[in-house]
Protein backbone atom coordinates (compact mmCIF):
# COMPACT_ATOMS: atom_id res chain seq x y z
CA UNK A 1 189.25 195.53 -82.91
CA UNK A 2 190.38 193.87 -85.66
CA UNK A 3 189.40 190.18 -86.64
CA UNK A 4 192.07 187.69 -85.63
CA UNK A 5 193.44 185.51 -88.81
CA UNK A 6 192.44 182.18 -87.59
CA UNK A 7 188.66 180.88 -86.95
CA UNK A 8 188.43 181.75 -83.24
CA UNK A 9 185.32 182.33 -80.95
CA UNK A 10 185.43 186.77 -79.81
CA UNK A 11 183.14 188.06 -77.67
CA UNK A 12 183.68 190.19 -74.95
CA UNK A 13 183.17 188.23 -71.54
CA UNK A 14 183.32 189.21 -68.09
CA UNK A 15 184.22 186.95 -65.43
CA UNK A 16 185.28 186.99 -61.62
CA UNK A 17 188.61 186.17 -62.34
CA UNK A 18 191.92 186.90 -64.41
CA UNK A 19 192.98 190.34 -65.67
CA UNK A 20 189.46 190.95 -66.77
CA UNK A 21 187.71 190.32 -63.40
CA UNK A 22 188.22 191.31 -59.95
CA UNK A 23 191.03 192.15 -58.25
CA UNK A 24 192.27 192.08 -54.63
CA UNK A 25 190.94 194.99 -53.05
CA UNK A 26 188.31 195.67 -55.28
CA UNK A 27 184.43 195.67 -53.80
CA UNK A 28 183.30 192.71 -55.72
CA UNK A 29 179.63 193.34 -54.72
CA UNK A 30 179.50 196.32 -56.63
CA UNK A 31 181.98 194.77 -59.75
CA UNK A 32 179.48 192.34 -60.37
CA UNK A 33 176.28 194.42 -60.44
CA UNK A 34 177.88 196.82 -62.40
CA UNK A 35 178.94 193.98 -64.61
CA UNK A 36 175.61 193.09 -64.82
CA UNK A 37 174.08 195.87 -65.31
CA UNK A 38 176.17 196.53 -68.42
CA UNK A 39 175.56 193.42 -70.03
CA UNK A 40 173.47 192.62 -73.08
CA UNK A 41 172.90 189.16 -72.77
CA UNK A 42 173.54 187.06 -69.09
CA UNK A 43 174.21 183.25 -70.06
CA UNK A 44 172.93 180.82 -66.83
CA UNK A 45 174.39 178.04 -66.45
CA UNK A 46 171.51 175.88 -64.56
CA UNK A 47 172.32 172.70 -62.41
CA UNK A 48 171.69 171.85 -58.63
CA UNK A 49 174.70 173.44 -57.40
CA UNK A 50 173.74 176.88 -59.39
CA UNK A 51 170.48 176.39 -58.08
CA UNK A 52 171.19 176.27 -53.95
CA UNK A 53 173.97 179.37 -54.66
CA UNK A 54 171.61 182.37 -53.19
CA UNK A 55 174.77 184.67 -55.35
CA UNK A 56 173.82 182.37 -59.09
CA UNK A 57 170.15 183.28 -57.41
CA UNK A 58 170.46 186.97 -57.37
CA UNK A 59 173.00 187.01 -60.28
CA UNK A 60 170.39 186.12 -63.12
CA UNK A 61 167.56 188.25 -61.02
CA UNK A 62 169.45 191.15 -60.79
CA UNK A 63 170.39 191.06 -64.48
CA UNK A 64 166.29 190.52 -65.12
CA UNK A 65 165.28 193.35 -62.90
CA UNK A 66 168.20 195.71 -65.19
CA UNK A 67 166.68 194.69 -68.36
CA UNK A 68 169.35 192.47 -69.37
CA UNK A 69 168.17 189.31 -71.30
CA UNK A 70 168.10 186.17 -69.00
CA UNK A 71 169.13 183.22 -70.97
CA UNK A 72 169.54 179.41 -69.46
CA UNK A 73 171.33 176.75 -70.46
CA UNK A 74 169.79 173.58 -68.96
CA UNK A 75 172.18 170.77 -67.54
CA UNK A 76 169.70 169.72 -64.62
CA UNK A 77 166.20 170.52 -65.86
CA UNK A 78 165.36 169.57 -61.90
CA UNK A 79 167.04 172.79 -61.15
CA UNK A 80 165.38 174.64 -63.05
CA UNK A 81 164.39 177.71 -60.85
CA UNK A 82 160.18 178.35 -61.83
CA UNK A 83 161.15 182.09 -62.49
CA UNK A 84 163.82 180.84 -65.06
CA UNK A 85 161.23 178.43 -66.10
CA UNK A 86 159.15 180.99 -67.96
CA UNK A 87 161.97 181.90 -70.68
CA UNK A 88 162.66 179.54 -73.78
CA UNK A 89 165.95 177.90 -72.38
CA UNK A 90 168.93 175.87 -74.19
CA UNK A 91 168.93 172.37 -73.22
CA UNK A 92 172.55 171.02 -72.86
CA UNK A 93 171.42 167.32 -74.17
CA UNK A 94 170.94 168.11 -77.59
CA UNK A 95 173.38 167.44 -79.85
CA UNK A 96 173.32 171.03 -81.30
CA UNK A 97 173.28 173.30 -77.92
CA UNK A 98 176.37 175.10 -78.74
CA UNK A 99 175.92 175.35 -82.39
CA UNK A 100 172.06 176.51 -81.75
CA UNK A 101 174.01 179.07 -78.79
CA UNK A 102 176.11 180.69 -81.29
CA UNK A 103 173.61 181.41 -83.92
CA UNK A 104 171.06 182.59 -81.33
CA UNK A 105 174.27 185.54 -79.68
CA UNK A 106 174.75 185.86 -83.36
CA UNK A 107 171.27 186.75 -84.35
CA UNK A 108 171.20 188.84 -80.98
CA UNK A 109 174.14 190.48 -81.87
CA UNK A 110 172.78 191.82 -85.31
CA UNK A 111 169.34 192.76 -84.15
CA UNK A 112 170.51 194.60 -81.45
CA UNK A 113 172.82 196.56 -83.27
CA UNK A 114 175.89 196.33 -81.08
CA UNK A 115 179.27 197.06 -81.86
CA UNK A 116 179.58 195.74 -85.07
CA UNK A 117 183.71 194.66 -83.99
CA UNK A 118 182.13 192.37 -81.93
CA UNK A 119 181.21 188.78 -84.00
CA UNK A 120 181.01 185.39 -82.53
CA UNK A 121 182.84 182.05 -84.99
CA UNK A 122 183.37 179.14 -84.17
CA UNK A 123 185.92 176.26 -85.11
CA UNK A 124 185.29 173.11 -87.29
């Protein structure tokens, strides 16, 4: 894949939805753990509504119990689930979060040794 001209954020993300998600028809059960279970990083996003979803629940736990790395991003520390609570987390209040995010999937990215047409930038 080559690098686009401009300073943009690339990584490859799966969702739920779009052309790179689910589609009608498809068994979104199995989409999603296979999803997961080919990630190599699972970002949670963790407020009260995450928290009382029993799918957000067994989302991050199912990525755990693959071997995928767990990593939370705090908006509701009240939220926090006490399994999540164990792992160093990003907390969405500091000024730096997404700067500090970047550099860390960076850093992940290189030690890891993934693809190396795969780079995360970000814009000024």
């Amino acid at each position: 894949m080559p690098r686009p001209a401009q300073d943009t954020s690339c990584i490859a993300v799966w969702r739920d939805r779009g052309t790179t998600g689910l589609r009608p028809g498809d068994d979104w059960r199995r989409e999603i753990d296979d999803a997961l279970r080919n990630s190599h990083i699972v970002l949670v996003l963790v407020t009260r509504i995450a928290r009382q979803s029993e799918y957000v629940t067994y989302e991050w736990a199912f990525a755990l119990g693959a071997g995928v790395k767990v990593v939370p991003i705090v908006v509701d520390k009240q939220a926090l689930h006490p399994r999540l609570a164990a792992f160093q987390y990003f907390d969405i209040n500091s000024p730096t979060v997404w700067d500090d995010l970047v550099a860390y999937i960076r850093v992940f990215i290189e030690e890891k040794g993934l693809d190396q047409d795969v780079w995360v930038t970000t814009k000024t």
